[in-house]
N, C-alpha and C. Protein backbone atom coordinates (compact mmCIF):
# COMPACT_ATOMS: atom_id res chain seq x y z
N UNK A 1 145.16 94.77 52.74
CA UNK A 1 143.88 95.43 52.56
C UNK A 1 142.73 94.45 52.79
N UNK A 2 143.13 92.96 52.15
CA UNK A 2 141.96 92.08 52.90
C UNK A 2 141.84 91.84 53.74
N UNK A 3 142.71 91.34 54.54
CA UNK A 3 142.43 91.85 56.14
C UNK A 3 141.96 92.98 56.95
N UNK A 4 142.25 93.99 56.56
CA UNK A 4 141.29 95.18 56.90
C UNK A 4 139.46 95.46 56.41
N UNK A 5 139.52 94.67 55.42
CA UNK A 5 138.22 94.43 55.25
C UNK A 5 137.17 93.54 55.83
N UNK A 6 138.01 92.11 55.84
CA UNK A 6 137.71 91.18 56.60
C UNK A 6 137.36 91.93 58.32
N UNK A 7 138.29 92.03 58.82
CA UNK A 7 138.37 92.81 59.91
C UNK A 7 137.28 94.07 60.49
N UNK A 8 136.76 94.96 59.00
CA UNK A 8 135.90 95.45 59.23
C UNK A 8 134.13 95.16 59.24
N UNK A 9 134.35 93.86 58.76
CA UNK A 9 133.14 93.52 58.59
C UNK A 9 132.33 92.44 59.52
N UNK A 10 133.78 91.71 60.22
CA UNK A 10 133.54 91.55 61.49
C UNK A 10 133.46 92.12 62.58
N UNK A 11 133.74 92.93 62.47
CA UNK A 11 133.04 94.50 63.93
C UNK A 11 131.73 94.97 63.14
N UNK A 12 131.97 95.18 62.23
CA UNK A 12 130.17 95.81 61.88
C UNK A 12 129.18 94.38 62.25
N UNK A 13 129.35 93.09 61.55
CA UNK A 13 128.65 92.18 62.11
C UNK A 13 128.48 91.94 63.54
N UNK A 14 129.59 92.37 64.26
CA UNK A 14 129.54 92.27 65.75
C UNK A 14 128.64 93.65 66.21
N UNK A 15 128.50 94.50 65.91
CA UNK A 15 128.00 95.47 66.32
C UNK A 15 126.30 95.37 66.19
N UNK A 16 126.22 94.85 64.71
CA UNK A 16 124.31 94.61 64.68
C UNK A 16 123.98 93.48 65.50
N UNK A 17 124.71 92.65 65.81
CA UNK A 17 124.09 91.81 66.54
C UNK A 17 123.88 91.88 68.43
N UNK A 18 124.79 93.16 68.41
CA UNK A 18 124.94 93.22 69.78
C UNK A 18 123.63 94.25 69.98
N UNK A 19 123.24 94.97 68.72
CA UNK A 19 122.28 96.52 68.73
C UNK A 19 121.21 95.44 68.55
N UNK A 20 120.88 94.23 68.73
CA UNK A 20 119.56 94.13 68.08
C UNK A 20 118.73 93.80 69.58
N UNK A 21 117.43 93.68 69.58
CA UNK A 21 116.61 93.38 71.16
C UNK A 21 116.76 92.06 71.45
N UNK A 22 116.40 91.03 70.05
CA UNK A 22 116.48 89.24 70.23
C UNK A 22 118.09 88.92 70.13
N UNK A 23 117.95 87.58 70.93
CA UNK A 23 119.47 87.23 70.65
C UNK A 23 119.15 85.53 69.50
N UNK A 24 120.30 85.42 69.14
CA UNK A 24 120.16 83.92 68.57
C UNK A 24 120.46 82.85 69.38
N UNK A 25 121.16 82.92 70.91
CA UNK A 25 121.34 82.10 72.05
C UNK A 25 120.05 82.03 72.53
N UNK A 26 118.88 82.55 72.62
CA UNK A 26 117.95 82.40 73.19
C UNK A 26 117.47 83.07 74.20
N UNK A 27 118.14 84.30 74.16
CA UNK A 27 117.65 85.66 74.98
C UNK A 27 116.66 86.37 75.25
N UNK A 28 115.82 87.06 75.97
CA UNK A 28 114.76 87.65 75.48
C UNK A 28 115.03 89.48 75.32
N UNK A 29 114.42 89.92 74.62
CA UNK A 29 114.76 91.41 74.36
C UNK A 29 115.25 91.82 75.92
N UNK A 30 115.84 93.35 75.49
CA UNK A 30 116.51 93.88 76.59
C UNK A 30 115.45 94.06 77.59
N UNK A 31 114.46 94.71 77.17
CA UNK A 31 113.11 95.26 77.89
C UNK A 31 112.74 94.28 79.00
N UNK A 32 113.11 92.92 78.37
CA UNK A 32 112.17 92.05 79.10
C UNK A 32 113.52 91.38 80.38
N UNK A 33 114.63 91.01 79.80
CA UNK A 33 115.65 91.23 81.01
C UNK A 33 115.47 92.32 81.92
N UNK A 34 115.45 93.62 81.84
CA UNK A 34 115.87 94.59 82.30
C UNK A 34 114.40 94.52 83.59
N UNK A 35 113.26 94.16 83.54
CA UNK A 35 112.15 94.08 83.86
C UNK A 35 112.01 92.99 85.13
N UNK A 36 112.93 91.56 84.47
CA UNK A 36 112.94 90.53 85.23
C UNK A 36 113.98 90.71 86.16
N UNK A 37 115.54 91.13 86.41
CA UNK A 37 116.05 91.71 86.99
C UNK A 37 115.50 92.86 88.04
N UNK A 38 114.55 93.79 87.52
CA UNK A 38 114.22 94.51 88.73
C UNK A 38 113.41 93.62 89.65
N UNK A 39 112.43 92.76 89.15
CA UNK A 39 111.75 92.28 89.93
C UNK A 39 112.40 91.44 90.56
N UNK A 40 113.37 90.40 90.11
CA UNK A 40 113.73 89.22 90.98
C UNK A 40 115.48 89.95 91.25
N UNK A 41 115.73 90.80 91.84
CA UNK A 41 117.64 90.90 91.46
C UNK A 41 118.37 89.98 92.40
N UNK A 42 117.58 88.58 93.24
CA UNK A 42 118.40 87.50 93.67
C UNK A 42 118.25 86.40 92.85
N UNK A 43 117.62 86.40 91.74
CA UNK A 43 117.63 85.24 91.08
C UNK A 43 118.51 84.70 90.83
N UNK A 44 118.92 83.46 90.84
CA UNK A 44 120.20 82.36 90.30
C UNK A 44 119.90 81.70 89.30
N UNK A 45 120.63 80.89 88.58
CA UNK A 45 120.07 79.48 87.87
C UNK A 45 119.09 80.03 86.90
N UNK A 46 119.22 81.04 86.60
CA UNK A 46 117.99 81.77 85.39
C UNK A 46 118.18 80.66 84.13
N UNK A 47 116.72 80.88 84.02
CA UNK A 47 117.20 79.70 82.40
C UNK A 47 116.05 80.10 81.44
N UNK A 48 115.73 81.28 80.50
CA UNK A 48 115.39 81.84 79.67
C UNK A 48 114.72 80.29 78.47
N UNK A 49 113.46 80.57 78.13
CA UNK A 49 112.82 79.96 77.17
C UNK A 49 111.51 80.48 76.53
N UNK A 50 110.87 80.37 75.33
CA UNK A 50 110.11 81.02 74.99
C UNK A 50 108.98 79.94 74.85
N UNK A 51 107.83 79.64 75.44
CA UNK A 51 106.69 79.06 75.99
C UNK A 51 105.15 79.44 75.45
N UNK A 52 104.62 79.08 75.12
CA UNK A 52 102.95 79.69 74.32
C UNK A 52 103.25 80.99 74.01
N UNK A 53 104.12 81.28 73.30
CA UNK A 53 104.29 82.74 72.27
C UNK A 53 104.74 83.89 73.78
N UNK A 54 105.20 83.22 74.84
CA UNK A 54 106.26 84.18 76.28
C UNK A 54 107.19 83.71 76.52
N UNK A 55 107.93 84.83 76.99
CA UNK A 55 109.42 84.30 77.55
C UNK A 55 109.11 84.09 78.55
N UNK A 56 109.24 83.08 79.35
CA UNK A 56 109.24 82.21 80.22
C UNK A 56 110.71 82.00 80.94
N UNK A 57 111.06 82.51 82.40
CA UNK A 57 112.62 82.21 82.91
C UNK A 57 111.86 81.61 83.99
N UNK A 58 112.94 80.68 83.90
CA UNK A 58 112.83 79.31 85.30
C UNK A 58 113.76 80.01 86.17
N UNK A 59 114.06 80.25 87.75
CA UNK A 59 114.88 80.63 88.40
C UNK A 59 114.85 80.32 90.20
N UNK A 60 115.92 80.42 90.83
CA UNK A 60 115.58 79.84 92.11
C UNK A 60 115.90 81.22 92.61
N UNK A 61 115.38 81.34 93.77
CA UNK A 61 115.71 82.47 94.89
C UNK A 61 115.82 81.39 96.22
N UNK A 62 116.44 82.20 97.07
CA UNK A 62 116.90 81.92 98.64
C UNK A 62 117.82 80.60 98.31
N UNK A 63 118.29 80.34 99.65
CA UNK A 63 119.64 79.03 99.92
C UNK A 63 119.15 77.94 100.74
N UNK A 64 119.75 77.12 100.84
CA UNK A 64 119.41 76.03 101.38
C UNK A 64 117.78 75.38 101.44
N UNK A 65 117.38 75.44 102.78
CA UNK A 65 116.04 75.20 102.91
C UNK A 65 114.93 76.25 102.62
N UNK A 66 115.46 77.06 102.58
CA UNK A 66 114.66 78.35 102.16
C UNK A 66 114.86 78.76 100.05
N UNK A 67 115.51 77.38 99.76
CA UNK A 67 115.49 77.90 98.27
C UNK A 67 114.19 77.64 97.86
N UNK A 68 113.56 78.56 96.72
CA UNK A 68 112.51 78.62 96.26
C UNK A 68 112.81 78.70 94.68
N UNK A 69 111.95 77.40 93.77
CA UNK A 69 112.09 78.03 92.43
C UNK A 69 110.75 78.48 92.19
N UNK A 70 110.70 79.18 90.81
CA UNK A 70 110.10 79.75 90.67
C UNK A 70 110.05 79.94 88.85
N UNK A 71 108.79 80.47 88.16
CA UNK A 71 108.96 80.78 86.61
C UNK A 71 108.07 82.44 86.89
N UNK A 72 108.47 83.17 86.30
CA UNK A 72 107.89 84.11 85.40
C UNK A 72 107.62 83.99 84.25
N UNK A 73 106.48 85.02 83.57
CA UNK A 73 106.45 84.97 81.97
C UNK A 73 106.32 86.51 81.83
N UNK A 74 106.67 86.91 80.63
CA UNK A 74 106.29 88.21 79.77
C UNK A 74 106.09 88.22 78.45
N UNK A 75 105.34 89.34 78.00
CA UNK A 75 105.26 89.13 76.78
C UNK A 75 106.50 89.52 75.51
N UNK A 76 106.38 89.94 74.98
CA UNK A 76 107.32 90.45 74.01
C UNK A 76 107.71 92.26 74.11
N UNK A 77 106.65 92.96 74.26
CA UNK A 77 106.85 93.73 74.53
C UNK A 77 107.55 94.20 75.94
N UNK A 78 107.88 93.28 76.93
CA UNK A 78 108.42 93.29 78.04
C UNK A 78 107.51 93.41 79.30
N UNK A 79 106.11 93.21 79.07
CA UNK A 79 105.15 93.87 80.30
C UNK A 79 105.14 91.96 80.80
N UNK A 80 104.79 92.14 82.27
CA UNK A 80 105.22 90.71 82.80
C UNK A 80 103.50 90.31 83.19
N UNK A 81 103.47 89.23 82.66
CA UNK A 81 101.82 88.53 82.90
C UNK A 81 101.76 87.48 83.79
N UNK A 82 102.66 86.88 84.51
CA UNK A 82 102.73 86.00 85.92
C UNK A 82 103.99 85.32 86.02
N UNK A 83 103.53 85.02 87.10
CA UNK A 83 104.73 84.47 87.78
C UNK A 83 104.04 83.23 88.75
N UNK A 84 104.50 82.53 88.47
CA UNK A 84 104.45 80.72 89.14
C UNK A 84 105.80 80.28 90.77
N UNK A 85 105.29 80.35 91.95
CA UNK A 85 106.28 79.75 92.82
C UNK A 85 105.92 78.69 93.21
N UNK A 86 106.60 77.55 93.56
CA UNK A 86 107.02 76.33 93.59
C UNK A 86 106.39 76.78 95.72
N UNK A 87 105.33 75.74 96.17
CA UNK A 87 105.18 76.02 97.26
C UNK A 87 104.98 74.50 98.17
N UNK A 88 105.14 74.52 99.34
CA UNK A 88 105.30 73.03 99.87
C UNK A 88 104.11 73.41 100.46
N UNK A 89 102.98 72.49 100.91
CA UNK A 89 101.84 72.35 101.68
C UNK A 89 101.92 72.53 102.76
N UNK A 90 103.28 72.17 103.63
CA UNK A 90 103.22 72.71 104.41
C UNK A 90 103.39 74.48 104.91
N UNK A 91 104.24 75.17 104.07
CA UNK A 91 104.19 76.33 103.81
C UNK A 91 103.13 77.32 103.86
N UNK A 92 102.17 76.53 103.53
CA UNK A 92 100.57 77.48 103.18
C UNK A 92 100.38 78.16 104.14
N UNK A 93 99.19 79.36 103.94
CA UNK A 93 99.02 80.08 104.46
C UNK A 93 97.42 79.27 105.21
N UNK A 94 97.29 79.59 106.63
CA UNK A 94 96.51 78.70 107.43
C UNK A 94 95.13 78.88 106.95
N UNK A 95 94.75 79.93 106.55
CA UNK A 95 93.53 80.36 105.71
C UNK A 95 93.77 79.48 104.34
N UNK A 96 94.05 79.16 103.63
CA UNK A 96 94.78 77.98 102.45
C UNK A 96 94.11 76.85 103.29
N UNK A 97 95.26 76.33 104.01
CA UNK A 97 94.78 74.84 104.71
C UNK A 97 93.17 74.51 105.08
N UNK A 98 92.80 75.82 105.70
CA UNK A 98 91.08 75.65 106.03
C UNK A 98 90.46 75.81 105.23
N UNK A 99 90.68 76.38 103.82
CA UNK A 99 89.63 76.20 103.05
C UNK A 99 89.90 75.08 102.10
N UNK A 100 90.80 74.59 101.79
CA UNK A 100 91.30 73.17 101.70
C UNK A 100 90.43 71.89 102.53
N UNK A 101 90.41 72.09 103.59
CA UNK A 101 90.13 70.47 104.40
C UNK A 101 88.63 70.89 104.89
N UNK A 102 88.25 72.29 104.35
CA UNK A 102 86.52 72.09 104.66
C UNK A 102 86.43 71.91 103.61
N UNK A 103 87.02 71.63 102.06
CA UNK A 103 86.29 71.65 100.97
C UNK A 103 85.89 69.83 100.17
N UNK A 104 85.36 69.82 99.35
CA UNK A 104 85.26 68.44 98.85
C UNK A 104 86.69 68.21 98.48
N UNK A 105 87.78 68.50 98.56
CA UNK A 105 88.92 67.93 97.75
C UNK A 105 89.85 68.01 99.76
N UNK A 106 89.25 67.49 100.80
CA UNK A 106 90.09 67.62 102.03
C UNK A 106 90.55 65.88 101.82
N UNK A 107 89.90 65.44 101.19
CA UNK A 107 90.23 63.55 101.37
C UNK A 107 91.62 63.88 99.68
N UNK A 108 91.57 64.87 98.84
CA UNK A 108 92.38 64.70 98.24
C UNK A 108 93.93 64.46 98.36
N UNK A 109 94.47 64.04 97.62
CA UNK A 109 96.11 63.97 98.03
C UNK A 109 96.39 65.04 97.02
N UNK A 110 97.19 66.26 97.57
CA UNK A 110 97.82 66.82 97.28
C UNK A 110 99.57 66.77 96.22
N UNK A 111 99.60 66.97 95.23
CA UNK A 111 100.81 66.21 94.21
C UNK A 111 101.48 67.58 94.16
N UNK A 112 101.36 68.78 93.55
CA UNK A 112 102.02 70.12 93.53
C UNK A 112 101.01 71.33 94.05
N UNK A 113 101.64 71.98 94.07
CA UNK A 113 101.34 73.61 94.76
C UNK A 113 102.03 74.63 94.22
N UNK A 114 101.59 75.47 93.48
CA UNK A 114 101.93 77.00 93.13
C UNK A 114 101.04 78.17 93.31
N UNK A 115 102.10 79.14 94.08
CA UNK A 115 101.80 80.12 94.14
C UNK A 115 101.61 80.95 92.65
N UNK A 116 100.04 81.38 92.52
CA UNK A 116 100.30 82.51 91.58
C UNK A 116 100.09 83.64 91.19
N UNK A 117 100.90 84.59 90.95
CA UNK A 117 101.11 86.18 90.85
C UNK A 117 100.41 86.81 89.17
N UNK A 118 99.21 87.27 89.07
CA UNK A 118 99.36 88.18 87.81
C UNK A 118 99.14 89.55 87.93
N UNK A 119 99.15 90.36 86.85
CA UNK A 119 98.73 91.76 87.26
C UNK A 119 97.39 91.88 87.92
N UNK A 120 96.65 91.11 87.67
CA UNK A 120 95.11 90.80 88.38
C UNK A 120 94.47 90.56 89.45
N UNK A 121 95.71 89.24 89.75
CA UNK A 121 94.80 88.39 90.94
C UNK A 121 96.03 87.75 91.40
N UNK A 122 95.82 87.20 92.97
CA UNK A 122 96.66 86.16 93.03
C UNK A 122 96.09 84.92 93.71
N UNK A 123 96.41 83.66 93.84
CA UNK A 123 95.87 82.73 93.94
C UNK A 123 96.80 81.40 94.47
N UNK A 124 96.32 80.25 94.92
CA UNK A 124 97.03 78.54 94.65
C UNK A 124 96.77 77.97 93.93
N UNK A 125 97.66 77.44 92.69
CA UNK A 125 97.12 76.14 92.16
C UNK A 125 97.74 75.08 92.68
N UNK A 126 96.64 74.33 93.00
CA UNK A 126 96.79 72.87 93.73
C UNK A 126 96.54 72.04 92.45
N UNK A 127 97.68 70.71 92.16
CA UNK A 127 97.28 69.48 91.37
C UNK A 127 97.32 68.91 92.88
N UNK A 128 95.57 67.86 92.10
CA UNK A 128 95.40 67.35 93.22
C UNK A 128 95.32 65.36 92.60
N UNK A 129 95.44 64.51 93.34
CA UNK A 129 95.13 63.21 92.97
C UNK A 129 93.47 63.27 93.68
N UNK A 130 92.46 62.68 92.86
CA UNK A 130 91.33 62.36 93.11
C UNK A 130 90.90 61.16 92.16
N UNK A 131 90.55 59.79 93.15
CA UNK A 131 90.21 58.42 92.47
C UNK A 131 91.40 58.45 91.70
N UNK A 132 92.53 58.49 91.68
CA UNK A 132 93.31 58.02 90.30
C UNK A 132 93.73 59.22 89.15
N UNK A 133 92.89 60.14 89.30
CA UNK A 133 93.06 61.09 88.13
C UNK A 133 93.51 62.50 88.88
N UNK A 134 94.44 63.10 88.30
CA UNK A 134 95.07 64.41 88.80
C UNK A 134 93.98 65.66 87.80
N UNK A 135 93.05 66.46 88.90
CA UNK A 135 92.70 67.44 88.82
C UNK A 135 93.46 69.03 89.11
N UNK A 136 92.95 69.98 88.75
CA UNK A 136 93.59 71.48 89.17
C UNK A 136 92.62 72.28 89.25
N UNK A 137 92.92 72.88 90.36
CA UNK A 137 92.16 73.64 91.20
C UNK A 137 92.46 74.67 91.56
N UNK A 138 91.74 75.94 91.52
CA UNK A 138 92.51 77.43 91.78
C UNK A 138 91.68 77.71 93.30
N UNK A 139 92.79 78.32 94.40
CA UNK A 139 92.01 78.34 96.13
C UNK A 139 92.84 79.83 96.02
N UNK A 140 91.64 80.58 96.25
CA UNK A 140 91.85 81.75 96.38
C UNK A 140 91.49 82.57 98.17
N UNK A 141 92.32 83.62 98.79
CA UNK A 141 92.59 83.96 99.83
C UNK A 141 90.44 83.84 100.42
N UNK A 142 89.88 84.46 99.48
CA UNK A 142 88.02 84.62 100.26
C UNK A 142 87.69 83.70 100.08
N UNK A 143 88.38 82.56 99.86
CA UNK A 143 87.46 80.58 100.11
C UNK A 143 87.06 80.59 98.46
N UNK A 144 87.26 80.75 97.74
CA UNK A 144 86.67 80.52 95.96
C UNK A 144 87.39 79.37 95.64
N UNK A 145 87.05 78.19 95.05
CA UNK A 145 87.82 77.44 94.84
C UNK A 145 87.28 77.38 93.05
N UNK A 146 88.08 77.10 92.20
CA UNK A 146 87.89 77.48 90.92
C UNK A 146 88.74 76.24 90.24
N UNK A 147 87.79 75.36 89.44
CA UNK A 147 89.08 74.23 88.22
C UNK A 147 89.67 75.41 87.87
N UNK A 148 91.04 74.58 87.57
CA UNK A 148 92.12 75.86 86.92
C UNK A 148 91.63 75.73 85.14
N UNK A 149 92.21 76.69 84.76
CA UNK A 149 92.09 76.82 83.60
C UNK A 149 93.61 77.04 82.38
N UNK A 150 93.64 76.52 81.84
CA UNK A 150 95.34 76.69 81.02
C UNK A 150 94.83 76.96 80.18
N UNK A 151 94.12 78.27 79.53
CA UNK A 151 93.63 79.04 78.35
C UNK A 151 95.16 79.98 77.71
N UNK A 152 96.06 80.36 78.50
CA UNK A 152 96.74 81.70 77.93
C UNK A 152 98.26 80.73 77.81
């Protein structure tokens, strides 16, 4: 009979933990899988973390020379607030490059590049080296060039 108890109370424990949205491995609710999957369904190498109060997944798409990583974020409720891609300078889009090398930052050296996606807007952030000190800069498709901002 203790074993049947035992037994039952490890399936009921198995059962709430499988019914619940959070995991204790470090999952994010179903909502918010189910969300990131539609959007990315080639993602590899997913690696789930929770970042300024978002789930945050690191992930690569494409093979070889064409692999791209990349982060998304969402909130808790599962609605997705951006997405970050990993972009090479040379990659850019030629409208990018020209408003780049007519701007005061064309003598800059270029250190990273991301593409970025929100429900809003989309944009480049360039870290740039200038004199010694790494600035960020948002270059948007109509020539706007904007310091970035890390408010959210």
């Amino acid at each position: 009979m203790k074993k049947i108890i035992i037994a039952l109370a490890i399936v009921a424990a198995s059962m709430t933990a499988l019914s619940c949205d959070k995991y204790d491995d470090g999952r994010p609710p179903k909502v918010v899988r189910e969300l990131f999957a539609d959007m990315f369904p080639d993602a590899k190498d997913v690696e789930w973390e929770v970042e300024m109060g978002y789930w945050k997944v690191s992930f690569e798409t494409g093979t070889g020379a064409s692999r791209v990583d990349s982060e998304a974020w969402y909130d808790e409720a599962g609605e997705w607030v951006r997405t970050e891609t990993d972009r090479f300078p040379s990659s850019l889009p030629e409208e990018i490059k020209a408003i780049i090398s007519s701007s005061e930052y064309a003598s800059a050296m270029i250190d990273d590049v991301k593409y970025v996606q929100t429900p809003s807007e989309e944009y480049y952030q360039f870290e740039l080296s200038v004199a010694g000190a790494s600035i960020y800069i948002n270059v948007y498709n109509d020539g706007r060039i904007i310091p970035a901002k890390f408010e959210w």
